[in-house]
C-alpha atoms as a PDB file:
ATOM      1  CA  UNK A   1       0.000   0.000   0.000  1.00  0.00           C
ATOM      2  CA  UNK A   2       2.707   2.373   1.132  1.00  0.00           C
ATOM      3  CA  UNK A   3       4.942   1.604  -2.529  1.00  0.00           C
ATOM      4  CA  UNK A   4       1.487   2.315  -4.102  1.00  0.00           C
ATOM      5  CA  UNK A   5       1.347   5.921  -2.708  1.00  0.00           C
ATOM      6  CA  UNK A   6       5.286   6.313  -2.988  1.00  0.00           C
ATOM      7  CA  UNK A   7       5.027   5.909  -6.678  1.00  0.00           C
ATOM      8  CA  UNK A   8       1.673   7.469  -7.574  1.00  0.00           C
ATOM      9  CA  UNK A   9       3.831  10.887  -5.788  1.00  0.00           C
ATOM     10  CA  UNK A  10       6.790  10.293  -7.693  1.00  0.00           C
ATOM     11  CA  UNK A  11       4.830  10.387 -10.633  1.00  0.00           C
ATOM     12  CA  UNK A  12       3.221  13.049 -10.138  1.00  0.00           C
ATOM     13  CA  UNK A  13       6.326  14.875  -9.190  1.00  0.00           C
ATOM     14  CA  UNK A  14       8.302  13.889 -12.633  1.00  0.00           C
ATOM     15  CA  UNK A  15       5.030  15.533 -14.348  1.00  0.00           C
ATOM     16  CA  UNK A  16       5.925  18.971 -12.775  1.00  0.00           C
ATOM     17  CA  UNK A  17       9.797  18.597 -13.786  1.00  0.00           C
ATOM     18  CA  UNK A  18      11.510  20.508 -16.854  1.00  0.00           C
ATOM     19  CA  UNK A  19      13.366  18.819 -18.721  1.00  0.00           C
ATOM     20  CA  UNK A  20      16.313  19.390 -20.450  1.00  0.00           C
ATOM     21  CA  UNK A  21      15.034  18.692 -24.298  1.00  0.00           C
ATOM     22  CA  UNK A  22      12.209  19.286 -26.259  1.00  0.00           C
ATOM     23  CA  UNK A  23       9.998  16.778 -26.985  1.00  0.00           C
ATOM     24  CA  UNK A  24       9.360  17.892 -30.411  1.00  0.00           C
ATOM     25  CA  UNK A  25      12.940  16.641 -31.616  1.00  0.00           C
ATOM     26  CA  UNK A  26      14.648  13.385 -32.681  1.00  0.00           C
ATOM     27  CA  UNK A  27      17.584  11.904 -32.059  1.00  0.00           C
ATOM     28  CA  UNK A  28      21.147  13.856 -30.722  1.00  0.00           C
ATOM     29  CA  UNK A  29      19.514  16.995 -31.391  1.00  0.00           C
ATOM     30  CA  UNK A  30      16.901  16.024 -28.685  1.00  0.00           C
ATOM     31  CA  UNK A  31      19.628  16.257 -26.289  1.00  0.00           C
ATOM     32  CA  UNK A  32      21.816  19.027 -27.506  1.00  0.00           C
ATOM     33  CA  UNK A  33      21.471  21.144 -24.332  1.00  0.00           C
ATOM     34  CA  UNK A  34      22.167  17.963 -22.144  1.00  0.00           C
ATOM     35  CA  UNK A  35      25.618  17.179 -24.490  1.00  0.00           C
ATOM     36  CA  UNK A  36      26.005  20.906 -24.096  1.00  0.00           C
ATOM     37  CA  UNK A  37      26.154  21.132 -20.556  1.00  0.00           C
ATOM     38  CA  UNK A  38      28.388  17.848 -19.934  1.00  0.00           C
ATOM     39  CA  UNK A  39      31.180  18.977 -21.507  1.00  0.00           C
ATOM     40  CA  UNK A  40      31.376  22.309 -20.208  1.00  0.00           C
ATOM     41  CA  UNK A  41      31.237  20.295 -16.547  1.00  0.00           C
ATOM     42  CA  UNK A  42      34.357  18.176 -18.613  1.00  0.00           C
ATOM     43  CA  UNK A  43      36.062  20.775 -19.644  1.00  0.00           C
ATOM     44  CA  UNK A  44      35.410  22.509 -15.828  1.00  0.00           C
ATOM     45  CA  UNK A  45      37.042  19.344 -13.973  1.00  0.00           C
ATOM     46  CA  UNK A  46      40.148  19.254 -16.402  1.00  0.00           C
ATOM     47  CA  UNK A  47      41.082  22.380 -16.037  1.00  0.00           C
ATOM     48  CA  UNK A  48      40.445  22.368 -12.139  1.00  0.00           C
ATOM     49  CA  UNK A  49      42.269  19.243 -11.937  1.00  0.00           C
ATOM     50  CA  UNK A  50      45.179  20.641 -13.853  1.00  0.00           C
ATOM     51  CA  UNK A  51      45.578  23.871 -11.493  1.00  0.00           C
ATOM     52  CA  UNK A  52      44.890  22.092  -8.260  1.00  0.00           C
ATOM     53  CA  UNK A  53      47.706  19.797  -9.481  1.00  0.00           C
ATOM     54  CA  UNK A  54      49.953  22.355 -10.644  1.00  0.00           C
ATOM     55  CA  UNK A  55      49.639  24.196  -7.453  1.00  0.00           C
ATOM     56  CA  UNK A  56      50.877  21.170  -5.698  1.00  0.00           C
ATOM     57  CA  UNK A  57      53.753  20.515  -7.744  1.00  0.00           C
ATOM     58  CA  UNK A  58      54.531  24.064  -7.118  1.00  0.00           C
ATOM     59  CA  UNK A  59      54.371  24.303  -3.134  1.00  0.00           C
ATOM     60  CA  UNK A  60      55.592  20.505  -2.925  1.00  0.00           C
ATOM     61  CA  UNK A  61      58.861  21.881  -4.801  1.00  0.00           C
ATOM     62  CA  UNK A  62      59.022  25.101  -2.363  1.00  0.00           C
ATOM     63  CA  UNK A  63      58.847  22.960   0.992  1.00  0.00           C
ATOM     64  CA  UNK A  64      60.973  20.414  -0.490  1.00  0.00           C
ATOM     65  CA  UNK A  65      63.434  23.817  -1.512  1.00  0.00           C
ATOM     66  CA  UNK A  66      62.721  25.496   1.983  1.00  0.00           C
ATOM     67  CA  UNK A  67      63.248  22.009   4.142  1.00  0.00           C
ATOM     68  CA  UNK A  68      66.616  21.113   2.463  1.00  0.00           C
ATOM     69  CA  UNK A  69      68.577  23.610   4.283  1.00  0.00           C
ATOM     70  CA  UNK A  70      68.958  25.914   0.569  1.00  0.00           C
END
């Protein structure tokens, strides 16, 4: 009874959602705002990954510099 009511709510819930495509379209072009927005998050994580890890080569190499007596 309780799974019942569960899923007649979560049904009704996904009704009031917007979704990322319109419903008009086929195919990739269906989800061209979905692709869109993937590799822009992608493209975000590279290049944090790359400056996160450049910043700790950089201070690794400075307390390595600073700890070895000059």
């Amino acid at each position: 009874m309780k799974l019942g009511k569960y899923l007649g709510e979560v049904r009704g819930e996904l009704k009031k959602a917007t979704w990322p495509w319109d419903p008009k379209e086929k195919g990739l072009k269906r989800y061209k705002q979905l692709i869109d927005s993937t590799v822009v998050v992608l493209i975000a994580m590279v290049l944090l990954g790359a400056f996160v890890a450049t910043i700790d080569f950089a201070m690794r190499n400075t307390m390595d510099f600073l700890t070895s007596g000059f």
